[in-house]
Protein backbone atom coordinates (compact mmCIF):
# COMPACT_ATOMS: atom_id res chain seq x y z
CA UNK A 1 50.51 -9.62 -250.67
CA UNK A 2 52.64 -6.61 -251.86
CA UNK A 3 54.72 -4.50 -249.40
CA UNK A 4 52.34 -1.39 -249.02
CA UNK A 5 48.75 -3.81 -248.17
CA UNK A 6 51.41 -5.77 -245.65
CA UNK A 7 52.28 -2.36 -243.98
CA UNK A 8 48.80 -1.09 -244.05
CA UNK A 9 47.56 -4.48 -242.55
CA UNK A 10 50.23 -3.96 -239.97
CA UNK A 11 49.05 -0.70 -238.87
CA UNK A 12 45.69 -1.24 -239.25
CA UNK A 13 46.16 -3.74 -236.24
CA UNK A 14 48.31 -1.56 -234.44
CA UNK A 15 45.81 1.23 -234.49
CA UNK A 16 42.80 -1.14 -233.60
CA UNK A 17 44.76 -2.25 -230.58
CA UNK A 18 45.60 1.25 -229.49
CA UNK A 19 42.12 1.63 -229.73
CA UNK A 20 41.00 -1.00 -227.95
CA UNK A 21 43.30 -0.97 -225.19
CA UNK A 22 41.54 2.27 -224.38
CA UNK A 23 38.43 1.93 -225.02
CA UNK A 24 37.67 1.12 -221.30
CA UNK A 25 34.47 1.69 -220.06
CA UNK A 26 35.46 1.03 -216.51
CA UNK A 27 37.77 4.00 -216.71
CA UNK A 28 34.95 6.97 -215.37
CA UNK A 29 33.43 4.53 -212.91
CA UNK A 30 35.78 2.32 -211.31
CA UNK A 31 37.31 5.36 -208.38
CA UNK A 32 33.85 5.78 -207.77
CA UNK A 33 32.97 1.78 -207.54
CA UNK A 34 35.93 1.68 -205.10
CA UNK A 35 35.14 4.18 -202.63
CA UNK A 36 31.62 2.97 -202.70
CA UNK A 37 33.09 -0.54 -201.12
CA UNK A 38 34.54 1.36 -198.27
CA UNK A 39 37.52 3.03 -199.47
CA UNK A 40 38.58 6.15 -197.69
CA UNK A 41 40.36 8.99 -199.64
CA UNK A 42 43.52 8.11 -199.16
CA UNK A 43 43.08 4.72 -199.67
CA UNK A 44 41.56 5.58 -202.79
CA UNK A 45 45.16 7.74 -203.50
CA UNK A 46 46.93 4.55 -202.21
CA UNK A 47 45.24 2.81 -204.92
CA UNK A 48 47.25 4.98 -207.95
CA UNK A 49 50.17 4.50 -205.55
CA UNK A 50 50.31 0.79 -206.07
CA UNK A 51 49.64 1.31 -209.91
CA UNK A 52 52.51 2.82 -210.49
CA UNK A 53 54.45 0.64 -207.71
CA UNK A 54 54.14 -1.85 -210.41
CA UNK A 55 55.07 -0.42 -213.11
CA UNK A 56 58.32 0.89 -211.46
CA UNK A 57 58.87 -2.26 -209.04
CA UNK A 58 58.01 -5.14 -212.33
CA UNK A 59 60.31 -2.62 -214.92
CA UNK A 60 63.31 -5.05 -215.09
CA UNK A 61 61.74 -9.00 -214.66
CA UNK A 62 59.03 -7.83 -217.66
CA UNK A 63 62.03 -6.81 -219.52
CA UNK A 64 63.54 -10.26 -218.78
CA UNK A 65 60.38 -12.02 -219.58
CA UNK A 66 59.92 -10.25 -222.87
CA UNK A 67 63.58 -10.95 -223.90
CA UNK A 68 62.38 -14.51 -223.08
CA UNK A 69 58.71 -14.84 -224.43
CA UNK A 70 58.95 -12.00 -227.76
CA UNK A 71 57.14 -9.02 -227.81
CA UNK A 72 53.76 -10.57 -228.71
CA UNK A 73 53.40 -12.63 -226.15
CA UNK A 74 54.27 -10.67 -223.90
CA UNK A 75 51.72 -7.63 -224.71
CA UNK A 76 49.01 -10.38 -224.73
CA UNK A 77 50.36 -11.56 -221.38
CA UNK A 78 49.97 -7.94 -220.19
CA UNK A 79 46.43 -7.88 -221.56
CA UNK A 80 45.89 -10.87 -219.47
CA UNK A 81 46.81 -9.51 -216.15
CA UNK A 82 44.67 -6.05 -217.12
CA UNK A 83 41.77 -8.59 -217.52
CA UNK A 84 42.23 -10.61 -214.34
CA UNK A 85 42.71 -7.17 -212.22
CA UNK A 86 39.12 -5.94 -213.25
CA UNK A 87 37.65 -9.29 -213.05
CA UNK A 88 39.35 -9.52 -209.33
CA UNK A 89 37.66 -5.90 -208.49
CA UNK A 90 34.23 -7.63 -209.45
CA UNK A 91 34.67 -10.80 -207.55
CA UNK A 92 36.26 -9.66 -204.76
CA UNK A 93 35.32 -5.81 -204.32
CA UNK A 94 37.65 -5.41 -200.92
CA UNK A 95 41.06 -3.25 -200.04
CA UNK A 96 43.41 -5.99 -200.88
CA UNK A 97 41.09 -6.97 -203.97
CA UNK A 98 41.37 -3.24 -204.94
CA UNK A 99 45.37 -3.41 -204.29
CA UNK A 100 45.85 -6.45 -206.52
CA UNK A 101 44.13 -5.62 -209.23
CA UNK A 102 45.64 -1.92 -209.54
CA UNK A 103 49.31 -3.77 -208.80
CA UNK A 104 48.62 -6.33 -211.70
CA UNK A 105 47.44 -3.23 -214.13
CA UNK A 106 50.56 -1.48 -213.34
CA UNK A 107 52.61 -4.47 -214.52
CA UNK A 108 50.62 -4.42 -217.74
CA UNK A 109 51.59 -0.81 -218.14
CA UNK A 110 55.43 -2.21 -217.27
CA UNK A 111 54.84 -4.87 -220.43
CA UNK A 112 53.34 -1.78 -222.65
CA UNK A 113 56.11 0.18 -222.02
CA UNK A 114 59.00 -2.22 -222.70
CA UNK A 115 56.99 -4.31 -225.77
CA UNK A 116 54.90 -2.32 -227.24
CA UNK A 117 56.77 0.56 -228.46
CA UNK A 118 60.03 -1.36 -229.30
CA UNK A 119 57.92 -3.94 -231.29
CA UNK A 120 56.23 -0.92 -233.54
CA UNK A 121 59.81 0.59 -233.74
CA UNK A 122 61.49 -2.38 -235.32
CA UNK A 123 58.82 -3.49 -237.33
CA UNK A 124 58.76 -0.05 -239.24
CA UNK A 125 62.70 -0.79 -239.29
CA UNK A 126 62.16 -4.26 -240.51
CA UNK A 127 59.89 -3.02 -243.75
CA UNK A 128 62.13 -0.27 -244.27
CA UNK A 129 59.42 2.54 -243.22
CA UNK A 130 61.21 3.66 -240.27
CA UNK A 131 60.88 7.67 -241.18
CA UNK A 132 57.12 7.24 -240.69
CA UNK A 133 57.18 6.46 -237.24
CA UNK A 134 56.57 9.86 -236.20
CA UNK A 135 53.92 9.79 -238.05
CA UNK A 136 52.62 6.74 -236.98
CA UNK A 137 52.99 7.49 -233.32
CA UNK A 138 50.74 10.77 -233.93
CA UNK A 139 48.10 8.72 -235.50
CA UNK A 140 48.14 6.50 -232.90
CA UNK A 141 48.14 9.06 -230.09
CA UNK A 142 45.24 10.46 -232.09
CA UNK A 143 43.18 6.77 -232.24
CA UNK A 144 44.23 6.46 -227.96
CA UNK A 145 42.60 10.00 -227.81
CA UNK A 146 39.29 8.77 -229.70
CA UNK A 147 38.97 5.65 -227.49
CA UNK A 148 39.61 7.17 -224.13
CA UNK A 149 36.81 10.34 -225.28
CA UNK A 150 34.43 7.23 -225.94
CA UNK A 151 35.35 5.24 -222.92
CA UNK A 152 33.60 8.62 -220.69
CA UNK A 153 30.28 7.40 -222.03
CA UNK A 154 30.67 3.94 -219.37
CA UNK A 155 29.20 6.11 -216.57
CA UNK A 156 25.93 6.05 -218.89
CA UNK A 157 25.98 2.39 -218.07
CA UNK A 158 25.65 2.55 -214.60
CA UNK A 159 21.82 1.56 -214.45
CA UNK A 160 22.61 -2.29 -216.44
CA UNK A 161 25.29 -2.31 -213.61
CA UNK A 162 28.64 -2.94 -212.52
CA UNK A 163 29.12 -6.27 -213.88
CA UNK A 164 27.92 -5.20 -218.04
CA UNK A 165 30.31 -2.50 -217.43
CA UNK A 166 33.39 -4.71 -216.50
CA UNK A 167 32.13 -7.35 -219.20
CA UNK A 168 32.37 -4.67 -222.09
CA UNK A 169 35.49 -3.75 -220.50
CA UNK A 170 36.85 -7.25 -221.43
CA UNK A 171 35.09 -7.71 -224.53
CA UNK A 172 37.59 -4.55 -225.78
CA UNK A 173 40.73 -6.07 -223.91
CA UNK A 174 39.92 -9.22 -225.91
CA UNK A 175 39.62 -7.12 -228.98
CA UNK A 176 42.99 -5.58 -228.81
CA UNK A 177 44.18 -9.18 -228.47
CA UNK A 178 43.40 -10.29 -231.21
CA UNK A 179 44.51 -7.31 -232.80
CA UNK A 180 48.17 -7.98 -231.43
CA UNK A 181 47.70 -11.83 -232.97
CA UNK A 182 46.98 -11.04 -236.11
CA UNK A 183 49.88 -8.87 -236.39
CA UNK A 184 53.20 -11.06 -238.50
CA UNK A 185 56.51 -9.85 -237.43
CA UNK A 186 59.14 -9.47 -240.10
CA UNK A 187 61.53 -8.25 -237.18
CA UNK A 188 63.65 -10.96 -235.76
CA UNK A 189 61.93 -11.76 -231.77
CA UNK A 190 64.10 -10.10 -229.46
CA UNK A 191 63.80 -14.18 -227.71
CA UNK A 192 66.48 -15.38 -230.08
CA UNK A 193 68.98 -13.38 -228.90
CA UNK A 194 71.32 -13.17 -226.08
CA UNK A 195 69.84 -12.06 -222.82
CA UNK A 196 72.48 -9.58 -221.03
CA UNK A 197 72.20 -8.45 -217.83
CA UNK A 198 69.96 -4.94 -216.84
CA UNK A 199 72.32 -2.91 -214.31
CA UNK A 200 69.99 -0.79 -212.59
CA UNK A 201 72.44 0.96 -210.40
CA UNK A 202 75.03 1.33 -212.69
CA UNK A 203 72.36 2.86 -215.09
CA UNK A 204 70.88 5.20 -212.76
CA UNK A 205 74.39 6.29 -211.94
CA UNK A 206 74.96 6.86 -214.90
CA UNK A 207 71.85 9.33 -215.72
CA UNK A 208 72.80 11.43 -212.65
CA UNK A 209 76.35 12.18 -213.24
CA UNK A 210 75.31 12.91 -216.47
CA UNK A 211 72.51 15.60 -215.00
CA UNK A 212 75.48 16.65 -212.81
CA UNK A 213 77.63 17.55 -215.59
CA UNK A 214 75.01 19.68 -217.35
CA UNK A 215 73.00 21.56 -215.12
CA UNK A 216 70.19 22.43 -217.53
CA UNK A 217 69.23 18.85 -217.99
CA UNK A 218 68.25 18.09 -214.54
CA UNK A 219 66.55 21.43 -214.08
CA UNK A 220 64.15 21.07 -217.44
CA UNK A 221 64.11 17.40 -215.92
CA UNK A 222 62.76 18.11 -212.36
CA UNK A 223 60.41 21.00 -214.28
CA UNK A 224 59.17 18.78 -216.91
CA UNK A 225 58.24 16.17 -214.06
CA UNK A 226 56.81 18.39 -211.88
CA UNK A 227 54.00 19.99 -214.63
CA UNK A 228 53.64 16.82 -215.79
CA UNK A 229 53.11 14.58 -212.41
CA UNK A 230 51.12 17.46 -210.31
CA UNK A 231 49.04 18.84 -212.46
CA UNK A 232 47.77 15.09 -213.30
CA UNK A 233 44.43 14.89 -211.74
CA UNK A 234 43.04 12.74 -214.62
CA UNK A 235 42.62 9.52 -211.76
CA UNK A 236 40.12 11.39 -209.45
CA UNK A 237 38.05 12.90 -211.84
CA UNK A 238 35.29 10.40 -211.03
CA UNK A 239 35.47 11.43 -207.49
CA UNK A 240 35.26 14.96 -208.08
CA UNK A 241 32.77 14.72 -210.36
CA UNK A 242 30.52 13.64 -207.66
CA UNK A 243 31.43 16.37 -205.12
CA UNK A 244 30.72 18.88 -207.24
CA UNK A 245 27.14 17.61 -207.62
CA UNK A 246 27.05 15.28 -210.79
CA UNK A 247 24.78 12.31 -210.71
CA UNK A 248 26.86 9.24 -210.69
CA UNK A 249 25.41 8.76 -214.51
CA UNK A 250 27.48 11.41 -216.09
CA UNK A 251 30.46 11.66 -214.07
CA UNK A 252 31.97 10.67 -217.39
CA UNK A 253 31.41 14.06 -218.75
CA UNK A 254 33.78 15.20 -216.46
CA UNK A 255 36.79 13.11 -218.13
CA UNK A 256 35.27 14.26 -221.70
CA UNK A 257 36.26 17.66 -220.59
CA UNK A 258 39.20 17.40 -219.72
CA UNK A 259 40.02 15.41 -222.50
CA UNK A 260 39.02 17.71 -224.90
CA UNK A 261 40.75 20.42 -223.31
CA UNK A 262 44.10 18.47 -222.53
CA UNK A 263 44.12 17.88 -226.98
CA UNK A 264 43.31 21.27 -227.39
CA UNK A 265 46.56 22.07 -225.57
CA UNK A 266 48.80 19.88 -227.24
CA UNK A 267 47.43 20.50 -230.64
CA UNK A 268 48.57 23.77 -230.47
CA UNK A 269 51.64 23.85 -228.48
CA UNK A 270 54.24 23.57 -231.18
CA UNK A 271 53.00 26.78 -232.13
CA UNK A 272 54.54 28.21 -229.00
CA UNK A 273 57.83 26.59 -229.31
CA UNK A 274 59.63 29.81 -229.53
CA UNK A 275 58.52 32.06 -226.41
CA UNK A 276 60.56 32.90 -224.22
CA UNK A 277 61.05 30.69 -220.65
CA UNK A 278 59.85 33.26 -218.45
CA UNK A 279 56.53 32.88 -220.68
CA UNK A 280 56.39 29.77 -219.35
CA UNK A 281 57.37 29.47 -216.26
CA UNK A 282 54.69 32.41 -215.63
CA UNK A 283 52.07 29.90 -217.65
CA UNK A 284 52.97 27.60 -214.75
CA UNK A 285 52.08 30.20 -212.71
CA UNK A 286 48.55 31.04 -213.83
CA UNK A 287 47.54 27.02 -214.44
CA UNK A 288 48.64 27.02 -210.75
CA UNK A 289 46.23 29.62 -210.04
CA UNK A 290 43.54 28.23 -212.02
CA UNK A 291 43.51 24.96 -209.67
CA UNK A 292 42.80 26.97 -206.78
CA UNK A 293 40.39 28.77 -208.93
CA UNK A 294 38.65 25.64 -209.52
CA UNK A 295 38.82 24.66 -205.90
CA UNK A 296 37.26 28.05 -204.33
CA UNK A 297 34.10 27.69 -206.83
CA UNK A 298 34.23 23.84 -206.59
CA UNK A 299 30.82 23.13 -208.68
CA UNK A 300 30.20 22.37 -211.78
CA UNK A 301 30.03 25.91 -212.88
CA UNK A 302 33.89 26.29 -212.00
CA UNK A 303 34.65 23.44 -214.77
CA UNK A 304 36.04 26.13 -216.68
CA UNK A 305 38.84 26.56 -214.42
CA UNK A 306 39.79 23.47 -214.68
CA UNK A 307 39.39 23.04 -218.23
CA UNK A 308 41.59 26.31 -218.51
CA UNK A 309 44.30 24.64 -216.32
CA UNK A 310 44.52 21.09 -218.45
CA UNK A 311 44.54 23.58 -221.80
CA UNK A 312 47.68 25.36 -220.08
CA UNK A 313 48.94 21.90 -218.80
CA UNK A 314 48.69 20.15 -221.58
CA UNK A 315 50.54 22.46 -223.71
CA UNK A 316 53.24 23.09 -221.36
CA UNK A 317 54.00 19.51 -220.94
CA UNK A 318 54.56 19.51 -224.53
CA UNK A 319 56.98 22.46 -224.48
CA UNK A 320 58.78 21.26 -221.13
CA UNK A 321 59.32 18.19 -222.38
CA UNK A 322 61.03 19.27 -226.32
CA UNK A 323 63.18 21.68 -224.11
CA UNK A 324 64.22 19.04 -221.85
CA UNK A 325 65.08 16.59 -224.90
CA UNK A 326 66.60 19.34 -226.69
CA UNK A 327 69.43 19.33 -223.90
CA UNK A 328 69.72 15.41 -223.60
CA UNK A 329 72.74 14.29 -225.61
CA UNK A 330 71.76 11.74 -228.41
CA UNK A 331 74.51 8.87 -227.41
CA UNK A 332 72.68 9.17 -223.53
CA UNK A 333 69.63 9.65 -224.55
CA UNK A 334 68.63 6.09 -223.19
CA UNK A 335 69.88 6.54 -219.97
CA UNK A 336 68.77 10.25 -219.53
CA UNK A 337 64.90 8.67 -220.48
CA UNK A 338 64.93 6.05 -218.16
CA UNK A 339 66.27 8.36 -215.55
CA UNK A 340 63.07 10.50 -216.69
CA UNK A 341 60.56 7.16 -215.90
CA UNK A 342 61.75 6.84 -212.43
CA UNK A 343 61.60 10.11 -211.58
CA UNK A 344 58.39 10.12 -213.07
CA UNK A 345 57.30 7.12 -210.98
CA UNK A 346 57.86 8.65 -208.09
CA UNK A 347 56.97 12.03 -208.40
CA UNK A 348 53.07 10.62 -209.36
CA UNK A 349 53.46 8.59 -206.29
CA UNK A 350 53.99 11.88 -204.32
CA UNK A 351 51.30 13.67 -205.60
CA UNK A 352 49.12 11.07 -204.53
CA UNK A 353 49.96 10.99 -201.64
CA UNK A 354 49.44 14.59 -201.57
CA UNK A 355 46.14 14.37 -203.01
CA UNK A 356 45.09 11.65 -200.51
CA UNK A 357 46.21 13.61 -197.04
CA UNK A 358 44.08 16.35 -198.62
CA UNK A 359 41.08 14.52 -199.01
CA UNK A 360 41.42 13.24 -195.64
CA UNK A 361 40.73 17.03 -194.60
CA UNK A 362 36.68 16.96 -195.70
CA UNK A 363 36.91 17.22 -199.55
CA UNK A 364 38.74 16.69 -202.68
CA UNK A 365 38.45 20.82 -203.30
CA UNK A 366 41.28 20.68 -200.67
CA UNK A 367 43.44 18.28 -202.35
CA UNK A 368 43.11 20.68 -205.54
CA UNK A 369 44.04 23.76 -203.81
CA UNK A 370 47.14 22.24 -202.36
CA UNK A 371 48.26 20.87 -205.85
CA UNK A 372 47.78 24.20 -207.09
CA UNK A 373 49.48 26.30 -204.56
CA UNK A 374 52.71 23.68 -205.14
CA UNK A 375 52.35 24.39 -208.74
CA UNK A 376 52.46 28.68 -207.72
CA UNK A 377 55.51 27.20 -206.14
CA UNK A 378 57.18 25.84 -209.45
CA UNK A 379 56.39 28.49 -211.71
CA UNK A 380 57.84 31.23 -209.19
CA UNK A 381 61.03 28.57 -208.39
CA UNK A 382 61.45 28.77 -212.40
CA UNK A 383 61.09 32.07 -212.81
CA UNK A 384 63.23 33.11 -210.05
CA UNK A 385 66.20 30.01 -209.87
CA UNK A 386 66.26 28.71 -213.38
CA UNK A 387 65.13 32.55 -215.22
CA UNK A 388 67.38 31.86 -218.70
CA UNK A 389 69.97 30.08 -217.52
CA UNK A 390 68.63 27.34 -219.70
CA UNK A 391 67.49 29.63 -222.76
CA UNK A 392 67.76 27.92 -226.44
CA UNK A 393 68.89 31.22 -228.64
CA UNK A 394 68.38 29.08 -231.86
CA UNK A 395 65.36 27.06 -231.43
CA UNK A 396 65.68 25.26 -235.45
CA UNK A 397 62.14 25.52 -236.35
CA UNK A 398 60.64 22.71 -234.09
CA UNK A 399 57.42 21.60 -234.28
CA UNK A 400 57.30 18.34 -231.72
């Protein structure tokens, strides 16, 4: 087998497991099989809470355990956990059923994150085809997009049941197993070499002397994390759906949407790349406004605030985000980024909470109208604290 048909093999797997791994059909219906076993609002909010408790709280011993098992193994041992959490929601449909199954999901994310990535990275490396990873990573954003848009159509399942949904659901899982088998690394396994030590602390002290130093990275930081985190109501969609008056069947449509509009934004957002801040921070602004929007009409004829607010979103986390990087200096780039996943971490786990006390007030609509009064908030605390203080005169033609 020549070079080029051992590449294209290569991809061709890692594409199918991108695929795959989101082509969940659960996804639409699983918020709404949750709170139909008794789960309150808020516990339903304490659900994404413990998600991404896992990610954050497994980071380091899934690092350790990759170093130790490869990066194979231990995406397949992720898969694994994913697999037992939605079998455990099926067997035992209860709060602490719910809790373990989102907990053991958010340590598969933890294994994605530290495996995944790294293994595509140093494969390309391996077979010399490192410049195309930014290529590769669009394609593969691109496949993610396809099987999320097709994993909205599991609501449409509802009437074979629950259980046909969550067996599909593993049918794909096993899928993008064997995907991630058949892949051959030429890349030596990160398990053959030495295992050194993570310092957290020292890390994360690192990262915030570093913001300290150079104001403009923690501000496009904490702004980038904000848009990004609040504006993220991607996990509730199900829920709303519902409110709003959609039969339980199509509640999927509602995540379609969204999707559609949220790759509508970030298509287009490099063309934007050049505006001015205050152009965005006022974009903040108006996306803000467009969640309350949404929440005054609250039915499914307001969608199209909504939509309007994930185009907006979508496109300024895009924009946010190349600003921040462009500040971040390449030898602390590390450092900065894992700074960035904490925070990230834990501002998610603050807007749930958010969006949980809210829906302990009657409705979901209320939970949206907070979110987007906070988001008022940012754009006007960017606007009037952070104006052009952070301004990029020469923006080099970049097109992230």
């Amino acid at each position: 087998m020549n070079k080029n048909s051992a590449l294209r093999r290569f991809l061709r797997n890692v594409y199918g497991y991108s695929f795959f791994n989101k082509l969940i059909l659960l996804t639409p219906v699983y918020a709404v099989f949750m709170q139909k076993h008794g789960l309150t609002d808020l516990q339903l909010s304490l659900m994404f809470v413990i998600l991404s408790a896992g990610t954050f709280l497994m980071q380091i011993p899934v690092t350790w355990i990759t170093n130790k098992l490869g990066a194979k193994p231990a995406i397949m041992l992720g898969q694994l956990l994913k697999a037992v959490a939605f079998v455990l929601w099926l067997v035992w449909p209860t709060f602490w059923g719910f809790a373990i199954g989102m907990f053991l999901w958010g340590v598969e994310w933890a294994f994605f994150n530290v495996s995944f990535e790294g293994m595509v990275y140093d494969e390309l490396r391996a077979r010399r085809h490192a410049a195309i990873y930014s290529r590769v990573l669009g394609v593969r954003h691109n496949v993610q997009a396809v099987g999320t848009a097709l994993s909205a159509f599991g609501s449409l399942l509802m009437f074979a049941g629950y259980g046909w949904i969550t067996f599909a659901s593993l049918v794909s899982l096993a899928l993008s197993v064997i995907c991630i088998a058949r892949i051959k690394l030429h890349s030596h396994s990160p398990k053959t070499r030495r295992i050194r030590k993570t310092h957290f602390i020292k890390l994360f002290k690192t990262g915030v002397k570093i913001c300290a130093k150079t104001p403009c990275i923690l501000l496009m930081l904490l702004l980038s994390l904000f848009v990004a985190n609040i504006a993220y109501l991607d996990d509730y969609l199900s829920p709303i759906g519902l409110e709003i008056g959609l039969p339980v069947e199509f509640v999927g449509a509602i995540q379609f949407l969204v999707l559609g509009c949220a790759v509508l934004g970030q298509t287009f957002a490099y063309r934007f790349a050049r505006v001015r801040d205050w152009i965005l921070y006022g974009l903040i602004c108006a996306g803000g406004a467009a969640f309350v929007m949404f929440s005054l009409f609250y039915s499914v004829s307001g969608l199209w605030a909504l939509g309007l607010a994930y185009v907006l979103f979508s496109g300024l986390n895009v924009l946010l985000y190349a600003r921040f990087q462009d500040f971040v200096p390449t030898t602390y780039r590390s450092v900065i980024l894992s700074l960035y996943s904490i925070g990230d971490n834990l501002i998610y786990i603050g807007t749930c909470l958010v969006i949980g006390l809210g829906g302990m007030l009657g409705s979901w609509r209320y939970s949206i109208m907070i979110l987007g009064m906070i988001l008022i908030g940012v754009g006007l605390w960017a606007l009037i604290g952070i104006r052009d203080k952070c301004a990029l005169p020469i923006r080099r033609g970049h097109t992230r």
